[in-house]
PDB file of N, CA and C in Angstrom:
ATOM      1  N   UNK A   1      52.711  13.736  25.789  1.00  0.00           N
ATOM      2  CA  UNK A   1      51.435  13.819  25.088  1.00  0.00           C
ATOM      3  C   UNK A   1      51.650  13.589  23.587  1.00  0.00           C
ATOM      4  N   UNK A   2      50.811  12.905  22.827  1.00  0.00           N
ATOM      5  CA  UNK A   2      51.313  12.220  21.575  1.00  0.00           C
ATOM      6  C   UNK A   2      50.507  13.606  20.649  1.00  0.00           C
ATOM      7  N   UNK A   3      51.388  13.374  19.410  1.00  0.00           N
ATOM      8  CA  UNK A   3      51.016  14.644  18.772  1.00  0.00           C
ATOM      9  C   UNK A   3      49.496  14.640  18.174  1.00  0.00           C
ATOM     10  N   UNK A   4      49.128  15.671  17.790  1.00  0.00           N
ATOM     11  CA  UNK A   4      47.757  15.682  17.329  1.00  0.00           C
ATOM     12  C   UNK A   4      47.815  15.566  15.619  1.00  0.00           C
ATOM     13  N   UNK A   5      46.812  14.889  15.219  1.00  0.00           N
ATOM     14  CA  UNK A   5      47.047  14.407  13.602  1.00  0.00           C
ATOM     15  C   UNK A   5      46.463  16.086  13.431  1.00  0.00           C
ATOM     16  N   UNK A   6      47.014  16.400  11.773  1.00  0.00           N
ATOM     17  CA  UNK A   6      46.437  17.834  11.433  1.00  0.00           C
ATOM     18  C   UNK A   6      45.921  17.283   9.691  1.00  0.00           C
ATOM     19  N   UNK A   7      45.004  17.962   9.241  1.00  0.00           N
ATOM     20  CA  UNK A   7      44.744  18.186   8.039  1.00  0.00           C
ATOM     21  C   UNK A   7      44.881  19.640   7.890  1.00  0.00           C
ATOM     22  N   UNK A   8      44.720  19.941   6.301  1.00  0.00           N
ATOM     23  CA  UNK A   8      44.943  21.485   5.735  1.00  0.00           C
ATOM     24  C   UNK A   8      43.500  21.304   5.420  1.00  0.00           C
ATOM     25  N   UNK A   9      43.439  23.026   5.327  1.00  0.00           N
ATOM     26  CA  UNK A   9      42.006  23.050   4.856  1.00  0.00           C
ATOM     27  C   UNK A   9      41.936  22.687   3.266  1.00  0.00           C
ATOM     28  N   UNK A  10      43.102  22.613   2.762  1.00  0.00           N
ATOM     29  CA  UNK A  10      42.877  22.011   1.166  1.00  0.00           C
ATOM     30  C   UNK A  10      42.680  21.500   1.070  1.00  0.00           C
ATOM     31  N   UNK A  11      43.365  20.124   1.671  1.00  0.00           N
ATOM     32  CA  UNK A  11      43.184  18.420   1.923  1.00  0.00           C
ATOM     33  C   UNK A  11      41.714  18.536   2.017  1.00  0.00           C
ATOM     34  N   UNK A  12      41.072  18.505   2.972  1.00  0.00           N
ATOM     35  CA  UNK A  12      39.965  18.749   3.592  1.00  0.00           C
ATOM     36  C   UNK A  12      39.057  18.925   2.409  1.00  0.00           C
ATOM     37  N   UNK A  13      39.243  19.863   2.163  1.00  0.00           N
ATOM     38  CA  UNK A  13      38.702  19.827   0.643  1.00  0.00           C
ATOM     39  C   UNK A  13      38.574  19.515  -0.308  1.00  0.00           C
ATOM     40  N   UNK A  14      39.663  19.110  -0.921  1.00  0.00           N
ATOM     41  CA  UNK A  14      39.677  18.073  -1.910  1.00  0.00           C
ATOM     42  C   UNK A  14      39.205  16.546  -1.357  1.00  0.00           C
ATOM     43  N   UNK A  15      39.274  15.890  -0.279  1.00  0.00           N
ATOM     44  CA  UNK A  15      38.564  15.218   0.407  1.00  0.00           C
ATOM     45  C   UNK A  15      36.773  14.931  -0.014  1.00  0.00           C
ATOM     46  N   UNK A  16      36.574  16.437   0.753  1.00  0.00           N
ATOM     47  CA  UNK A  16      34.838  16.572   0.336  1.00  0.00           C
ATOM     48  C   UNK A  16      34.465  16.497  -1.270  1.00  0.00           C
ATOM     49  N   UNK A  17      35.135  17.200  -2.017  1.00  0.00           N
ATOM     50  CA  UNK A  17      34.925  17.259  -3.302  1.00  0.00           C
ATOM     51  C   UNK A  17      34.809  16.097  -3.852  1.00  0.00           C
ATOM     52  N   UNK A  18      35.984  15.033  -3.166  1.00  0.00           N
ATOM     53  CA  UNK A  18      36.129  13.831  -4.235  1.00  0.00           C
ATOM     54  C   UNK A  18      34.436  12.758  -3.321  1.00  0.00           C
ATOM     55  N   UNK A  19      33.457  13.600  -2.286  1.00  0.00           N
ATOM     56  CA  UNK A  19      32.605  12.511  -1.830  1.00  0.00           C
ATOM     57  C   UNK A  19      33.312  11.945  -0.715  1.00  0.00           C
ATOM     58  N   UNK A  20      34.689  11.706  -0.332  1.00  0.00           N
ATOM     59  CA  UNK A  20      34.614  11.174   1.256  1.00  0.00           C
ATOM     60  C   UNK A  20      33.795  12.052   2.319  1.00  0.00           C
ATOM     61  N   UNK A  21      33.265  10.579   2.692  1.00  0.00           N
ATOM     62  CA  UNK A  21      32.136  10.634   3.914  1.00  0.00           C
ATOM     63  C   UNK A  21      32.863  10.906   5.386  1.00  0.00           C
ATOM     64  N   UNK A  22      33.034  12.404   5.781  1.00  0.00           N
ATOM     65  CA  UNK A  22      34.145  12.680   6.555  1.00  0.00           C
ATOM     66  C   UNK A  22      33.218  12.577   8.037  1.00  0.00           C
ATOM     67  N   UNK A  23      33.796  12.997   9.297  1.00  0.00           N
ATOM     68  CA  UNK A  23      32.827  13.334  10.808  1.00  0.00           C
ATOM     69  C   UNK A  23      33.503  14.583  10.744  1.00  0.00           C
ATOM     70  N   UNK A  24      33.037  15.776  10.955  1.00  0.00           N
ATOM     71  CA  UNK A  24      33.467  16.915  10.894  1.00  0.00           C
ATOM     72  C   UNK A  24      32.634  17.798  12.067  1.00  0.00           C
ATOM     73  N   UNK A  25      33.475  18.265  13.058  1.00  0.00           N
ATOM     74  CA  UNK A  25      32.919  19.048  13.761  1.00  0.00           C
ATOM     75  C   UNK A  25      33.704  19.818  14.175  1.00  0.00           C
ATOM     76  N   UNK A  26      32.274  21.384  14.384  1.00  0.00           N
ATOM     77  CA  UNK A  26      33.054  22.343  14.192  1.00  0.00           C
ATOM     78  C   UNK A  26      32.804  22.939  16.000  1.00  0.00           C
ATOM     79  N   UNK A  27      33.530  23.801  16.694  1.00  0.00           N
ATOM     80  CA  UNK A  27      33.436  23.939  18.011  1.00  0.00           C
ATOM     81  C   UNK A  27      33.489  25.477  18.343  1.00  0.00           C
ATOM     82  N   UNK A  28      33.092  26.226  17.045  1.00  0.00           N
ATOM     83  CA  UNK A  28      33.055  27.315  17.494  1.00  0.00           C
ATOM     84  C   UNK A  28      31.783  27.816  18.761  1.00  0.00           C
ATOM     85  N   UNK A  29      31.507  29.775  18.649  1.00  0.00           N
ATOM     86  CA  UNK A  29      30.604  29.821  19.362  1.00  0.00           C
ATOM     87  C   UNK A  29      29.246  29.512  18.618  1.00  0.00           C
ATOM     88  N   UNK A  30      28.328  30.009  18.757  1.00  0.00           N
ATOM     89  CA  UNK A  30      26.760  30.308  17.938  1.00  0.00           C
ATOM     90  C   UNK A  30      27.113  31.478  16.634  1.00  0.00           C
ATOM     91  N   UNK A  31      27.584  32.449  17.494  1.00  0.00           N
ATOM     92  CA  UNK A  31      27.591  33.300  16.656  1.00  0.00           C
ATOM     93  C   UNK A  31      28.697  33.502  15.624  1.00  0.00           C
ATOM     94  N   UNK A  32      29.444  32.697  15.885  1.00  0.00           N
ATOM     95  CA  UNK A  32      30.694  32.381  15.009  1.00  0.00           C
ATOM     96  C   UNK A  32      29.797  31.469  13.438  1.00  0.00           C
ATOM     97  N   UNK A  33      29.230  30.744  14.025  1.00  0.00           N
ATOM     98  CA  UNK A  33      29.017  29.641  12.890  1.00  0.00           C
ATOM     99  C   UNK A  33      27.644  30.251  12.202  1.00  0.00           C
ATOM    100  N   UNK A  34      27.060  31.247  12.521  1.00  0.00           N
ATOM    101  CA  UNK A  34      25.971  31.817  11.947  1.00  0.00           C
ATOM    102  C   UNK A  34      26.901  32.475  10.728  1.00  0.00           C
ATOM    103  N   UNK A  35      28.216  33.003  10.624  1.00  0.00           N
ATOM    104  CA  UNK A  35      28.950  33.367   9.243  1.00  0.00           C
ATOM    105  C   UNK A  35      29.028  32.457   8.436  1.00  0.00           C
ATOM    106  N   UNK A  36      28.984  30.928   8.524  1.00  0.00           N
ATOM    107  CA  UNK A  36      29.087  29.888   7.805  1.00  0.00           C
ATOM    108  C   UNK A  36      29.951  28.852   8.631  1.00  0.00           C
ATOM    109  N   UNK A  37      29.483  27.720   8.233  1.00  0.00           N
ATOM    110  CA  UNK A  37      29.751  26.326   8.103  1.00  0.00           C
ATOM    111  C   UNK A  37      30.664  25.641   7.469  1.00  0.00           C
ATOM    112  N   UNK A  38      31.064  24.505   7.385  1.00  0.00           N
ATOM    113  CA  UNK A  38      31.594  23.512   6.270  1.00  0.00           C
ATOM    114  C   UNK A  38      30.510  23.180   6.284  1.00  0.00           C
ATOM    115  N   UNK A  39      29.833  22.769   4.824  1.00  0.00           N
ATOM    116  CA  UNK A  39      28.839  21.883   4.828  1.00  0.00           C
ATOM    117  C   UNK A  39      29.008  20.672   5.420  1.00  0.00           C
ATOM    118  N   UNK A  40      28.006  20.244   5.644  1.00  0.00           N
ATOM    119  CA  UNK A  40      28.349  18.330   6.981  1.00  0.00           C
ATOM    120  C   UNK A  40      28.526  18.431   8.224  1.00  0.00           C
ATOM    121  N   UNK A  41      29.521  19.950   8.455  1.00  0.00           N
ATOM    122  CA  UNK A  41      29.585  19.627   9.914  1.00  0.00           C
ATOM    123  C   UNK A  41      29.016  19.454  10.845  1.00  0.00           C
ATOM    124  N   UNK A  42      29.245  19.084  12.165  1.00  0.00           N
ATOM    125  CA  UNK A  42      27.988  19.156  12.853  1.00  0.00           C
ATOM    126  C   UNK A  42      28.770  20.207  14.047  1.00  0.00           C
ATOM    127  N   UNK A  43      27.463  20.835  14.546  1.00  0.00           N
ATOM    128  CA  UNK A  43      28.200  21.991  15.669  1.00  0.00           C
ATOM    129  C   UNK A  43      28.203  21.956  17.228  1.00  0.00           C
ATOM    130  N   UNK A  44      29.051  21.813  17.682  1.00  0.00           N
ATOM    131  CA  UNK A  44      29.238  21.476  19.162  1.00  0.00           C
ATOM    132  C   UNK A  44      30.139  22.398  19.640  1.00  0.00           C
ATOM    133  N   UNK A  45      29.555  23.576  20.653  1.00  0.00           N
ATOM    134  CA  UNK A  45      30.828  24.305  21.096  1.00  0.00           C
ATOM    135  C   UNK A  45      31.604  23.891  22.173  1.00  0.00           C
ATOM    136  N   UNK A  46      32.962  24.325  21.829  1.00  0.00           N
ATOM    137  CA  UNK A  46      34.185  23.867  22.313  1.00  0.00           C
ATOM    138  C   UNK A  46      33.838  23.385  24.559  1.00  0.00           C
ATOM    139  N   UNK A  47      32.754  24.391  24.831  1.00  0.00           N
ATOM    140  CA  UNK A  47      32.593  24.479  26.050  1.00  0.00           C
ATOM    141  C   UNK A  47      31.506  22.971  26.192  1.00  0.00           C
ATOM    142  N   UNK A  48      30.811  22.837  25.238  1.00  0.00           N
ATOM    143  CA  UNK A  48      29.603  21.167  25.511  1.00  0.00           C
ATOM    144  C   UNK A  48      30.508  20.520  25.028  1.00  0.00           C
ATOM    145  N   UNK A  49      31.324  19.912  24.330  1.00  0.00           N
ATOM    146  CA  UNK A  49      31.968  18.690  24.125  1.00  0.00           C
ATOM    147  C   UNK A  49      31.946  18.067  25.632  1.00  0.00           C
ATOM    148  N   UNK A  50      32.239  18.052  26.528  1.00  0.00           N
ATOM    149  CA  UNK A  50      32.643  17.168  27.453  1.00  0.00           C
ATOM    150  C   UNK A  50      31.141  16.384  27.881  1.00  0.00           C
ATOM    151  N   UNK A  51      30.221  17.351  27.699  1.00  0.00           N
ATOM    152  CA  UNK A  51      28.535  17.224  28.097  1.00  0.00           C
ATOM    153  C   UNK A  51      28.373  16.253  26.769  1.00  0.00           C
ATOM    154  N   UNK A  52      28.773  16.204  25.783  1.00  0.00           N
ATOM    155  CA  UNK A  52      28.572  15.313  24.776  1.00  0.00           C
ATOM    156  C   UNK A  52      29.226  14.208  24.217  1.00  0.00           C
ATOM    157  N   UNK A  53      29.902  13.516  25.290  1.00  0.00           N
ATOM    158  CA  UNK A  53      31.026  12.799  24.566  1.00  0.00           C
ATOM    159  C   UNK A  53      30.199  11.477  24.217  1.00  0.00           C
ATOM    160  N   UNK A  54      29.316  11.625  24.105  1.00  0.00           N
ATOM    161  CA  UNK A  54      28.173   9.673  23.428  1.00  0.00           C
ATOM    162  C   UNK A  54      27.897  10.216  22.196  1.00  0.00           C
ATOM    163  N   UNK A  55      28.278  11.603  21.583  1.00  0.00           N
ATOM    164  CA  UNK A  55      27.908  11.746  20.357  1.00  0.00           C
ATOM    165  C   UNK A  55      28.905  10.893  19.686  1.00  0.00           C
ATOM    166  N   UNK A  56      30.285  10.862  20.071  1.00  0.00           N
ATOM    167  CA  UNK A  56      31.511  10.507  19.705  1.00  0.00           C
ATOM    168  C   UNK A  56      31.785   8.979  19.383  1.00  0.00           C
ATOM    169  N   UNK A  57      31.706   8.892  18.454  1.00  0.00           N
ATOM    170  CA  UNK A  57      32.084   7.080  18.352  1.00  0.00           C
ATOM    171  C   UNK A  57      33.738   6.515  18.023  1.00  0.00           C
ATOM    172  N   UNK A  58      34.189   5.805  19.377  1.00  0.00           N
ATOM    173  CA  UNK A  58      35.306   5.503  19.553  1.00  0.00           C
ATOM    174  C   UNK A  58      36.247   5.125  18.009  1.00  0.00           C
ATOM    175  N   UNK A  59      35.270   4.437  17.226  1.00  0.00           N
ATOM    176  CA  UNK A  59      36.280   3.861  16.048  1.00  0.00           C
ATOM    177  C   UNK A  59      35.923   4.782  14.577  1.00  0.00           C
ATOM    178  N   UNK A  60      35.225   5.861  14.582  1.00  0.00           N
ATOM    179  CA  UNK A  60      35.583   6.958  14.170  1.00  0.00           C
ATOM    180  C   UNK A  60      36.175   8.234  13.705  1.00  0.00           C
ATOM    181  N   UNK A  61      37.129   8.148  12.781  1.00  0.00           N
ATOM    182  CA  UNK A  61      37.911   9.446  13.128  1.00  0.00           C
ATOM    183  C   UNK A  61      37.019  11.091  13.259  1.00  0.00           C
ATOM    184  N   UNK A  62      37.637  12.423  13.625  1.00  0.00           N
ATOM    185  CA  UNK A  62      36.690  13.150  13.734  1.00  0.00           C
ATOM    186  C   UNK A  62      37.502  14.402  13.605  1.00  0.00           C
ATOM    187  N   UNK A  63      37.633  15.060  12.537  1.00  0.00           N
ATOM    188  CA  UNK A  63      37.482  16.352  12.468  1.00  0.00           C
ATOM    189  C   UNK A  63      37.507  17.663  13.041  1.00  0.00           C
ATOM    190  N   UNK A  64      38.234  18.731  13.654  1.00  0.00           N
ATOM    191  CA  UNK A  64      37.722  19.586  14.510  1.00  0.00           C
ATOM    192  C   UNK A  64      37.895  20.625  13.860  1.00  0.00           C
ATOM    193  N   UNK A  65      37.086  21.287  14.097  1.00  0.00           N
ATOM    194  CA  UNK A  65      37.115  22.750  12.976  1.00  0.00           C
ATOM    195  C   UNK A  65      37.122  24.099  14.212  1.00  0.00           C
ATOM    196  N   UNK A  66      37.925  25.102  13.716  1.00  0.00           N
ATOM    197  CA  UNK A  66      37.314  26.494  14.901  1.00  0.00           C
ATOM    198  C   UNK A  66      37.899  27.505  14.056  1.00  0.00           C
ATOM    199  N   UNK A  67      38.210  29.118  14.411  1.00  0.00           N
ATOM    200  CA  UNK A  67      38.027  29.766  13.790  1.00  0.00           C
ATOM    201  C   UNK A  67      39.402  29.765  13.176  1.00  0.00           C
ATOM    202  N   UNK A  68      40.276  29.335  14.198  1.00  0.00           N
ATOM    203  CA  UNK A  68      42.049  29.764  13.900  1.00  0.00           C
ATOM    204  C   UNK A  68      42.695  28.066  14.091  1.00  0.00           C
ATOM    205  N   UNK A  69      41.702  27.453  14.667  1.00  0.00           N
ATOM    206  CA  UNK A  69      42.503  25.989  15.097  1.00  0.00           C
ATOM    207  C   UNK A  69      43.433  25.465  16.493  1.00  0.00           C
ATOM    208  N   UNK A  70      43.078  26.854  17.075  1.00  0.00           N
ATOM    209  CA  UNK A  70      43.342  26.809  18.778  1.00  0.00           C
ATOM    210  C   UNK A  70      42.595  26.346  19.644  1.00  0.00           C
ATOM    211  N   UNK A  71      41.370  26.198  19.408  1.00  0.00           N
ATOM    212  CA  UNK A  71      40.307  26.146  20.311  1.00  0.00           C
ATOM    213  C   UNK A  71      40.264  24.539  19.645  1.00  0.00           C
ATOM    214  N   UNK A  72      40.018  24.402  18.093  1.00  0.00           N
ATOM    215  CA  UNK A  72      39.636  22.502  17.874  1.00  0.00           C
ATOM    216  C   UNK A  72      41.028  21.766  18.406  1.00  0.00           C
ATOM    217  N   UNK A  73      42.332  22.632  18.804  1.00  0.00           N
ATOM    218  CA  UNK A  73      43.471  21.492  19.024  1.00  0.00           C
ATOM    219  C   UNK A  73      43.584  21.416  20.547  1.00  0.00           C
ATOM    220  N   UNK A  74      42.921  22.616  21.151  1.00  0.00           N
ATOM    221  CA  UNK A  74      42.881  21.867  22.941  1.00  0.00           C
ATOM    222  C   UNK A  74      41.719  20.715  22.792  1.00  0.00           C
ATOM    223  N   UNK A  75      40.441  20.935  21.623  1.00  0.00           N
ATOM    224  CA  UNK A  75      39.607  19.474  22.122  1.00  0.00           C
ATOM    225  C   UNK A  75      39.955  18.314  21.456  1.00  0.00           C
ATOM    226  N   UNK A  76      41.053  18.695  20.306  1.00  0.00           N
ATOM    227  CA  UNK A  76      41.691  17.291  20.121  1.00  0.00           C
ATOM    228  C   UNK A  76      42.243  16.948  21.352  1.00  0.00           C
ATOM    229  N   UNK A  77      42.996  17.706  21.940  1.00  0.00           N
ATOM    230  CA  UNK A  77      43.991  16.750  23.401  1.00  0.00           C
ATOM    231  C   UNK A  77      43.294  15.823  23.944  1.00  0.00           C
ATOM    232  N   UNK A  78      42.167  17.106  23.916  1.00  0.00           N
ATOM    233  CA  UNK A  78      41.163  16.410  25.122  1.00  0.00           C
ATOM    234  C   UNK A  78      40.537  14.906  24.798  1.00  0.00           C
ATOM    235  N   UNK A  79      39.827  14.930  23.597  1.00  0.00           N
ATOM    236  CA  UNK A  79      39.172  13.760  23.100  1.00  0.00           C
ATOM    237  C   UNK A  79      40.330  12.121  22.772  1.00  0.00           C
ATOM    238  N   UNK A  80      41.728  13.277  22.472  1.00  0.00           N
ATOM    239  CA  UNK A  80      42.539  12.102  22.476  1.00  0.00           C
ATOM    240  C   UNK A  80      43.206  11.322  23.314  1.00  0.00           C
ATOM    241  N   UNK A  81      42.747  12.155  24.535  1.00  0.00           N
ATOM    242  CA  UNK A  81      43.347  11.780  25.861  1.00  0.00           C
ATOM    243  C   UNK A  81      42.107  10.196  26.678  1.00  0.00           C
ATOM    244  N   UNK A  82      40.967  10.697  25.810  1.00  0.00           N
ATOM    245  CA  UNK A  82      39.441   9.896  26.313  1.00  0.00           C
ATOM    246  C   UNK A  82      39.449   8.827  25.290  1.00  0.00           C
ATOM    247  N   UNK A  83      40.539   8.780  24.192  1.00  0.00           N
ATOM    248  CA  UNK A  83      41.035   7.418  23.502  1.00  0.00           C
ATOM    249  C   UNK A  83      39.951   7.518  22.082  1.00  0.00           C
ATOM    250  N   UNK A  84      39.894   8.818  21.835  1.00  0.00           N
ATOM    251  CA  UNK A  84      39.377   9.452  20.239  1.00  0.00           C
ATOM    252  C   UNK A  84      40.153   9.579  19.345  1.00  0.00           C
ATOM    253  N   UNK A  85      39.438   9.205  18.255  1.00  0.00           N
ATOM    254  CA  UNK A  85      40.743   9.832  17.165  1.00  0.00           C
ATOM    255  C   UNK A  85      40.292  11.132  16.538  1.00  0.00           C
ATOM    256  N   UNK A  86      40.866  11.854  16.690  1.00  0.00           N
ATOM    257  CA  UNK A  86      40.777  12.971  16.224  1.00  0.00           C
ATOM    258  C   UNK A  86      41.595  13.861  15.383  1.00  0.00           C
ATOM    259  N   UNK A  87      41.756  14.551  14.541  1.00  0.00           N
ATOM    260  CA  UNK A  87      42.524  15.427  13.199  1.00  0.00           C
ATOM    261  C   UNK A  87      41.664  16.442  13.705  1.00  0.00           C
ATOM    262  N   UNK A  88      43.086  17.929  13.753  1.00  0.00           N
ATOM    263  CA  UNK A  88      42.235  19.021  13.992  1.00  0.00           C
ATOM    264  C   UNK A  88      42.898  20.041  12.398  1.00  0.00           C
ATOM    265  N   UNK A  89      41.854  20.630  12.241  1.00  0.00           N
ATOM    266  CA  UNK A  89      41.983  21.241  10.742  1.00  0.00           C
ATOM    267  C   UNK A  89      42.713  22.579  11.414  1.00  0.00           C
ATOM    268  N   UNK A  90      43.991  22.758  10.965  1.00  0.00           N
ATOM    269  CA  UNK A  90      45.020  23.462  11.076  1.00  0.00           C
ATOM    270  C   UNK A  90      44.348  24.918  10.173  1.00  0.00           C
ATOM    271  N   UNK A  91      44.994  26.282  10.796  1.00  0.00           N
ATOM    272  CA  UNK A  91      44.140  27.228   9.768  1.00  0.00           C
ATOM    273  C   UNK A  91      43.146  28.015  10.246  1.00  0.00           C
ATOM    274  N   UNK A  92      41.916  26.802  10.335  1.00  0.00           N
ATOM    275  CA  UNK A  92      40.769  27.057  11.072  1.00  0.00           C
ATOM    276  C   UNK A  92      40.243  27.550   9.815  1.00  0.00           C
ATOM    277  N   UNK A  93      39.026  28.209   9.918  1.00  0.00           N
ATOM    278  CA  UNK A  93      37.934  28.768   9.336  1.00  0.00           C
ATOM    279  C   UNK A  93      38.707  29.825   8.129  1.00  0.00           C
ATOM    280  N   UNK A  94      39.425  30.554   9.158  1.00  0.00           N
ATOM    281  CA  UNK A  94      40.410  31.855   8.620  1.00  0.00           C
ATOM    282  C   UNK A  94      40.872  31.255   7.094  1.00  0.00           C
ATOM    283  N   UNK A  95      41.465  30.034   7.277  1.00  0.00           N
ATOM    284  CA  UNK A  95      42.240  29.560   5.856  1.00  0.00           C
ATOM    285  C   UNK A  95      41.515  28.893   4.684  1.00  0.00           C
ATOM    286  N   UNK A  96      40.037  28.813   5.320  1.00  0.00           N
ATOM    287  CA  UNK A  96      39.138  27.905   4.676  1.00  0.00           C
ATOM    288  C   UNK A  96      38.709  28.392   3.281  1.00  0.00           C
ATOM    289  N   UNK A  97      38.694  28.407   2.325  1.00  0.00           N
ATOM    290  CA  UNK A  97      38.301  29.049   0.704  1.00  0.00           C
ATOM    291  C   UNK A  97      37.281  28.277  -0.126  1.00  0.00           C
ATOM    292  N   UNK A  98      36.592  26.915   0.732  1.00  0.00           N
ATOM    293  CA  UNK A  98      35.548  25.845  -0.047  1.00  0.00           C
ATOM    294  C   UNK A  98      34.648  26.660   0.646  1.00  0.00           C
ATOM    295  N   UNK A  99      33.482  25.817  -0.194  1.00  0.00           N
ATOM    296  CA  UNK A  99      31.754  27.111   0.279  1.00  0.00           C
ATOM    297  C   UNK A  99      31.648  26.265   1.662  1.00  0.00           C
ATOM    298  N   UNK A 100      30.797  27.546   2.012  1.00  0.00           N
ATOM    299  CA  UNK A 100      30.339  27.318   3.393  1.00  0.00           C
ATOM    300  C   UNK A 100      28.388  27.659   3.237  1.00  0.00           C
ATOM    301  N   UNK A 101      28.140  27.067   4.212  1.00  0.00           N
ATOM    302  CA  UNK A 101      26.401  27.495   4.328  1.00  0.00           C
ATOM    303  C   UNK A 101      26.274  28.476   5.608  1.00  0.00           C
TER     304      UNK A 101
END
């Protein structure tokens, strides 16, 4: 199984700051993401991704956000296994220090 690309939540951040137009999604539960967001992201929990994979555009890279980064790196496998590119933000939420909504 080929490794999964990772970003830091700094990168990530300095990223947004400088204006890159990132795909960022986050896979927590409901009630997880009612504490806050990355701004942009969009929210899909880890359990509908498979129910949603036409959100996903093949030549896209995409972002996975969760609370610790366990839960976005099984749906990297997954999405990378369905020929996605995907970066899962290492950390998770826990390491995150940019505003959230």
């Amino acid at each position: 199984m080929d490794e999964i690309k990772i970003i830091t939540p700094e990168d990530l951040q300095k990223k947004l700051e400088a204006g890159e137009k990132l795909e960022l999604v986050d896979v927590r539960e409901d009630e997880e993401v009612e504490e806050g967001m990355i701004p942009g992201a969009k929210h899909i929990r880890m359990g509908d991704i498979p129910a949603h994979l036409d959100y996903f555009d093949i030549d896209k890279e995409y972002i996975f956000i969760c609370r610790s980064s366990r839960r976005s790196e099984n749906v990297c496998y997954y999405l990378q296994e369905q020929g996605y590119k995907v970066r899962n933000m290492i950390g998770g939420m826990l390491q995150w220090t940019g505003e959230t909504k």
